[in-house]
C-alpha atoms as a PDB file:
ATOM      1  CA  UNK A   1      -6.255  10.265  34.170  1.00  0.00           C
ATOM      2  CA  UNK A   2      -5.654   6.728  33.594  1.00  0.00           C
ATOM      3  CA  UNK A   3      -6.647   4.341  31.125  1.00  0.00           C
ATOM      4  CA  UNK A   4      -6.619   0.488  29.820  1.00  0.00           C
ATOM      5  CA  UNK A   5      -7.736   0.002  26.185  1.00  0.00           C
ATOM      6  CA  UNK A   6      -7.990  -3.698  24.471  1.00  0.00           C
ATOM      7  CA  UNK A   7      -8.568  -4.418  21.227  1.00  0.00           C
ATOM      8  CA  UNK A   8      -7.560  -6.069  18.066  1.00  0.00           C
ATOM      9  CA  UNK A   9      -3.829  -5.905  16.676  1.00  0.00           C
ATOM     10  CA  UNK A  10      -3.217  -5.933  12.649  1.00  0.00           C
ATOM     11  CA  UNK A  11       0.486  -6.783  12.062  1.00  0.00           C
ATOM     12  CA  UNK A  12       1.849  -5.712   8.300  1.00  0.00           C
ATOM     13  CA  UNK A  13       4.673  -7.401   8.338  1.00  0.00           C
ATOM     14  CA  UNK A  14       6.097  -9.795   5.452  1.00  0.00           C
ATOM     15  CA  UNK A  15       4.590 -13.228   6.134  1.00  0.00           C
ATOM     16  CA  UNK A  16       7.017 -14.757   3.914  1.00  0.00           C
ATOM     17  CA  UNK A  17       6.461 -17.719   0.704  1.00  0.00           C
ATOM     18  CA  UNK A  18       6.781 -21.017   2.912  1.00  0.00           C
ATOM     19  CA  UNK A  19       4.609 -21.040   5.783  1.00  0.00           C
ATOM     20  CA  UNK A  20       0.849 -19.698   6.695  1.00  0.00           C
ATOM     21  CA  UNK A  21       0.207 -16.751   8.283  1.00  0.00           C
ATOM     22  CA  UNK A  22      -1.678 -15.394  10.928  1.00  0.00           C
ATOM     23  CA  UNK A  23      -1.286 -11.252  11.173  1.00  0.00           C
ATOM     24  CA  UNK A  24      -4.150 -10.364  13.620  1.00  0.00           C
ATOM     25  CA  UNK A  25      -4.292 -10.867  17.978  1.00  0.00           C
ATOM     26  CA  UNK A  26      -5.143  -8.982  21.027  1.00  0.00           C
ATOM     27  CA  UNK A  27      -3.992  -5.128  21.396  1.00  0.00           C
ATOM     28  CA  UNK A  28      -3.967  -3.892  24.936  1.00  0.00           C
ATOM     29  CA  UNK A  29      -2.471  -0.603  26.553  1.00  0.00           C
ATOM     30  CA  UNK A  30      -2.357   0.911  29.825  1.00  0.00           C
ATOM     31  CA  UNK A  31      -1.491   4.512  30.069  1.00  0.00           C
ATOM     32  CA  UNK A  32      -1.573   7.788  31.793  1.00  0.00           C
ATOM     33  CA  UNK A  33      -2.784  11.308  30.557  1.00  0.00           C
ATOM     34  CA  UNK A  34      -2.070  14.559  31.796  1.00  0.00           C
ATOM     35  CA  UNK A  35      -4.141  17.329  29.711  1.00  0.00           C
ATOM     36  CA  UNK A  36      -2.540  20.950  30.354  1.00  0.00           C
ATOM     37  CA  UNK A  37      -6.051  22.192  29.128  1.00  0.00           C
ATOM     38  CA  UNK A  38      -9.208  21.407  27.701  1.00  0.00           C
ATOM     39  CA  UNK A  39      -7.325  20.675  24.320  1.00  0.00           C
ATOM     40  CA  UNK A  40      -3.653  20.250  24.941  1.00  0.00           C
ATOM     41  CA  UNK A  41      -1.903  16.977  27.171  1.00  0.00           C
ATOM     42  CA  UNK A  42       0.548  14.280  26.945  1.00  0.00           C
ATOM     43  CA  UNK A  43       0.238  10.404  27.404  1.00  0.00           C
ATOM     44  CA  UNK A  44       2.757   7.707  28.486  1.00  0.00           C
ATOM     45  CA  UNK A  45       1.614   4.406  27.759  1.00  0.00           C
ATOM     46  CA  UNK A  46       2.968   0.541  27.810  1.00  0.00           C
ATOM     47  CA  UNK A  47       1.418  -0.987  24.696  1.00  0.00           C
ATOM     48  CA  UNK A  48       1.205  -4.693  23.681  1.00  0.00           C
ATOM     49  CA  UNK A  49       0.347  -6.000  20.116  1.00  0.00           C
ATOM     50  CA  UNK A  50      -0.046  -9.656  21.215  1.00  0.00           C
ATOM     51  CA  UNK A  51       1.588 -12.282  18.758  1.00  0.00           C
ATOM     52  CA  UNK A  52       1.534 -12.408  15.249  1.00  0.00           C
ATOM     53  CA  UNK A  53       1.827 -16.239  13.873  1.00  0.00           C
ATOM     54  CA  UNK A  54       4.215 -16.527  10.815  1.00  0.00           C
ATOM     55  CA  UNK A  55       7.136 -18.427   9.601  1.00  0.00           C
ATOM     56  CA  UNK A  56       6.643 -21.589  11.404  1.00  0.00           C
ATOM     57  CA  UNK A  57       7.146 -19.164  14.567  1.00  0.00           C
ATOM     58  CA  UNK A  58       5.625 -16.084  16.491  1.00  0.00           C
ATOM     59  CA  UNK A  59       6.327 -12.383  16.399  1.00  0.00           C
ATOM     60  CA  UNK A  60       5.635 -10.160  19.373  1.00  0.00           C
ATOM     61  CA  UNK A  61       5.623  -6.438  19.279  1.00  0.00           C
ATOM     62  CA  UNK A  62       5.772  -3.834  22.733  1.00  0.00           C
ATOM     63  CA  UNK A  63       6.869  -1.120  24.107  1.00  0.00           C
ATOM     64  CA  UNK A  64       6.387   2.765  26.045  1.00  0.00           C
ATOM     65  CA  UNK A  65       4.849   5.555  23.890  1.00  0.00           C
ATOM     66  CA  UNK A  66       4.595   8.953  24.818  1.00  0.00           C
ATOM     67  CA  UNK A  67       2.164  11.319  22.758  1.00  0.00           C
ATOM     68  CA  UNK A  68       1.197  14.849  22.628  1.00  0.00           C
ATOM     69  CA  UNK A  69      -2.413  14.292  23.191  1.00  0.00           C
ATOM     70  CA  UNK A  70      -4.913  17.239  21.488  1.00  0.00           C
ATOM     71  CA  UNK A  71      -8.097  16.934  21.904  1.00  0.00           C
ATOM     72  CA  UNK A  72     -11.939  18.901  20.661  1.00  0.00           C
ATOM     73  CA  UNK A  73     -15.551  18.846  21.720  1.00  0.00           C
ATOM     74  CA  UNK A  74     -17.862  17.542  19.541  1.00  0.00           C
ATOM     75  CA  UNK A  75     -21.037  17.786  22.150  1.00  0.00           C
ATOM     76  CA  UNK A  76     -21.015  18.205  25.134  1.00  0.00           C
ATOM     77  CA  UNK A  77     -19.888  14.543  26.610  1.00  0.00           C
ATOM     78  CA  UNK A  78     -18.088  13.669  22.971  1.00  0.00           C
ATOM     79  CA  UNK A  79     -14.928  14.267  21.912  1.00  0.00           C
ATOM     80  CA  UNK A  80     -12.606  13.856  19.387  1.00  0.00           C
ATOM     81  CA  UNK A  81      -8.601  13.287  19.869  1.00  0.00           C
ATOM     82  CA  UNK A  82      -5.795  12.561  17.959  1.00  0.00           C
ATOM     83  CA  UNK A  83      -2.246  11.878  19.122  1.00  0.00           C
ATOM     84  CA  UNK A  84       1.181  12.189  17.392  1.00  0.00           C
ATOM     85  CA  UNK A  85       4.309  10.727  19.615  1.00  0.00           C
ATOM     86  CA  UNK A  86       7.234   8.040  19.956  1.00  0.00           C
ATOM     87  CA  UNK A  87       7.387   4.798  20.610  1.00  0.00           C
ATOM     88  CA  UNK A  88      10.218   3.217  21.882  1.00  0.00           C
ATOM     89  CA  UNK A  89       9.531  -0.713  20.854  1.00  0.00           C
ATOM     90  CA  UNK A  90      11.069  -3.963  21.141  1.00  0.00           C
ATOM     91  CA  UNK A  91      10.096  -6.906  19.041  1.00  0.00           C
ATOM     92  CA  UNK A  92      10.789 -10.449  18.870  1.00  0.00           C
ATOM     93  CA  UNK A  93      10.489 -13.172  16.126  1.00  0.00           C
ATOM     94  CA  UNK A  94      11.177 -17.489  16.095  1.00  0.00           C
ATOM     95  CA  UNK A  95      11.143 -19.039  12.685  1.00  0.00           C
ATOM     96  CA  UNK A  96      11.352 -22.757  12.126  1.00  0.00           C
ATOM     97  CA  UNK A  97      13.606 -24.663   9.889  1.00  0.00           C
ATOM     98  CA  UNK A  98      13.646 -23.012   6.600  1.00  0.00           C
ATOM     99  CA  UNK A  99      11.952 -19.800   6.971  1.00  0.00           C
ATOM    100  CA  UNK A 100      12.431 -16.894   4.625  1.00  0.00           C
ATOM    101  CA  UNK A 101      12.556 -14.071   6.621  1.00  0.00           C
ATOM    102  CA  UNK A 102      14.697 -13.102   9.622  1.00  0.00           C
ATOM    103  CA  UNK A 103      14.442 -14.384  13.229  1.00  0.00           C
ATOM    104  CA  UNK A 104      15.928 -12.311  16.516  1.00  0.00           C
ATOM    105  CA  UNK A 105      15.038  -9.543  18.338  1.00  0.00           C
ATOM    106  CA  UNK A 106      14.775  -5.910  17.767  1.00  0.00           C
ATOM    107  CA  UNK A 107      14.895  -2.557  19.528  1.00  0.00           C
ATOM    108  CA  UNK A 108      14.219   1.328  18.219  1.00  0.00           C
ATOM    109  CA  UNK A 109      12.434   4.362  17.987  1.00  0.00           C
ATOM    110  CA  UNK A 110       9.721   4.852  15.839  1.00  0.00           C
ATOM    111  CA  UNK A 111       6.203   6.772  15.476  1.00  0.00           C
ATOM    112  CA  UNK A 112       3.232   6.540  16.654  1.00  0.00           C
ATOM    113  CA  UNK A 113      -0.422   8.114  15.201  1.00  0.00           C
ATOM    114  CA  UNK A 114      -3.965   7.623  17.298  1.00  0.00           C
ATOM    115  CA  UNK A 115      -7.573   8.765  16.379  1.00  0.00           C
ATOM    116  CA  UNK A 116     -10.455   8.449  18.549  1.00  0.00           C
ATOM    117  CA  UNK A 117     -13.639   9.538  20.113  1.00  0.00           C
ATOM    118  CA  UNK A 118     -14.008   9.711  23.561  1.00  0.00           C
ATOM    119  CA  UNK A 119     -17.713   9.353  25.721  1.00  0.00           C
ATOM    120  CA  UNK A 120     -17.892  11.382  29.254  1.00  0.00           C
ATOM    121  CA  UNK A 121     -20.483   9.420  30.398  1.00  0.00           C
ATOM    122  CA  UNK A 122     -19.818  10.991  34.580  1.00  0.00           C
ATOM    123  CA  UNK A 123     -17.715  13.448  35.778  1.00  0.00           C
ATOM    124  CA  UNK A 124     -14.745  10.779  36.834  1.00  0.00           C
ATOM    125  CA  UNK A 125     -15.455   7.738  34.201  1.00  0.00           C
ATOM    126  CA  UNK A 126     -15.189   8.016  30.158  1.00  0.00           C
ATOM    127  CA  UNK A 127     -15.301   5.644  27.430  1.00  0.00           C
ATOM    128  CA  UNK A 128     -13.165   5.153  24.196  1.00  0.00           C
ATOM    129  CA  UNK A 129     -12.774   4.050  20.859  1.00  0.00           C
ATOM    130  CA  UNK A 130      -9.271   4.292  18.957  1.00  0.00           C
ATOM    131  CA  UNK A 131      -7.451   3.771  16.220  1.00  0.00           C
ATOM    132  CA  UNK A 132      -3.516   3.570  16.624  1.00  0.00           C
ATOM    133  CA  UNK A 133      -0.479   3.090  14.380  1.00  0.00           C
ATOM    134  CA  UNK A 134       2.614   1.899  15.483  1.00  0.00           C
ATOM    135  CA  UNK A 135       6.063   1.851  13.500  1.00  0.00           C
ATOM    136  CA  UNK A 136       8.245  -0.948  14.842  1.00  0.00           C
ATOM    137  CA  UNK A 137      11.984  -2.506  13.944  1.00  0.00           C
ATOM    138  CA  UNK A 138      11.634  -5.727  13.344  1.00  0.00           C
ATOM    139  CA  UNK A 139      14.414  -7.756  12.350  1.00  0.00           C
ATOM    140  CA  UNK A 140      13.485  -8.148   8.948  1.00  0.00           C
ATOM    141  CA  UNK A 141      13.254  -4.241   8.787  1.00  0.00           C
ATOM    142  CA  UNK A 142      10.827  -1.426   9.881  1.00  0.00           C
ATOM    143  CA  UNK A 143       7.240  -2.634   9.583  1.00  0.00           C
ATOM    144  CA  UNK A 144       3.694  -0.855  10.835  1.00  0.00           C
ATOM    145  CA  UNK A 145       1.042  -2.611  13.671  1.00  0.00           C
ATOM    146  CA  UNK A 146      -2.289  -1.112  13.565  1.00  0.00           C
ATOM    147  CA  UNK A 147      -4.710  -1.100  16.517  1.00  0.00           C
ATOM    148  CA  UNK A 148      -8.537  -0.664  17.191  1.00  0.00           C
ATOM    149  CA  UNK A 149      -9.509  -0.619  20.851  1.00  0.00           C
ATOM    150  CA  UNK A 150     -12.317   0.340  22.711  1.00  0.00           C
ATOM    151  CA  UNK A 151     -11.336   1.536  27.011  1.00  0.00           C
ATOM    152  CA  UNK A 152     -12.069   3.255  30.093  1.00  0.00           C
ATOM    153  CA  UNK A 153     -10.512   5.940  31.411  1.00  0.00           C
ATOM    154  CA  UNK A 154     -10.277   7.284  35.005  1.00  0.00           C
ATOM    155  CA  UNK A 155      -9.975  11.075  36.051  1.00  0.00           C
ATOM    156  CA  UNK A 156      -9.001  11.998  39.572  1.00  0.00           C
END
């Protein structure tokens, strides 16, 4: 199966004392499942939290994930699904002149949590709303990103 989500991103990272803030932008992900069963898969995805305004500069969190994906039936075209995986992320932050917090890039490991109901509305085409929760190294230490998307998924 594939998928695309978008969404909205909610970064909880320190904003710092001197300049506004702006901790919200566009979540997207693209990403492939492979259920073993009815109940049981895994899911490798490329996820992008958009930019996060703060500082005088931007953040920018992304990265792969790769979940173990179970999922139950609610009805009989609803289900519920919850992941549990890692995400391997790199982020990126500018600060102007004076900012008090740290600037630079960033790369790690860190984990990731999704909730969501998905719609079979045909055999082939479903529809879904999520929750995600990213954990990310930033610069300025290890900070969460939040997501709500809605998607389509594919089944061949």
């Amino acid at each position: 199966m594939l998928g695309l989500n978008g969404g909205r991103s909610n970064y909880h990272t320190p904003c710092g004392s001197v300049y506004a803030c702006d901790d919200t932008d566009n979540y997207w992900s693209l990403y492939g499942r492979s259920m073993a069963s009815d109940y049981w898969g895994t899911e490798l995805a490329y996820i992008d939290m958009g930019r996060m305004h703060r500082a005088g500069g931007t953040t920018r969190a992304y990265g792969l994930n790769l979940s173990l994906v179970g999922k139950v039936p609610i009805a009989q075209s609803l289900g519920l699904f919850g992941k549990v995986g890692a995400l391997y992320g790199h982020t990126r932050t500018s600060t102007a002149a004076g900012a008090d917090i740290a600037g630079g890039s960033d790369n790690g490991f860190g984990l990731s949590l999704g909730v969501g109901l998905s719609w079979d509305f045909s055999p082939k085409v479903a529809a879904v709303l999520e929750w995600d929760h990213y954990n990310f190294h930033f610069r300025s230490g290890r900070d969460q990103v939040h997501a709500t998307s809605i998607g389509l998924q594919y089944k061949f």
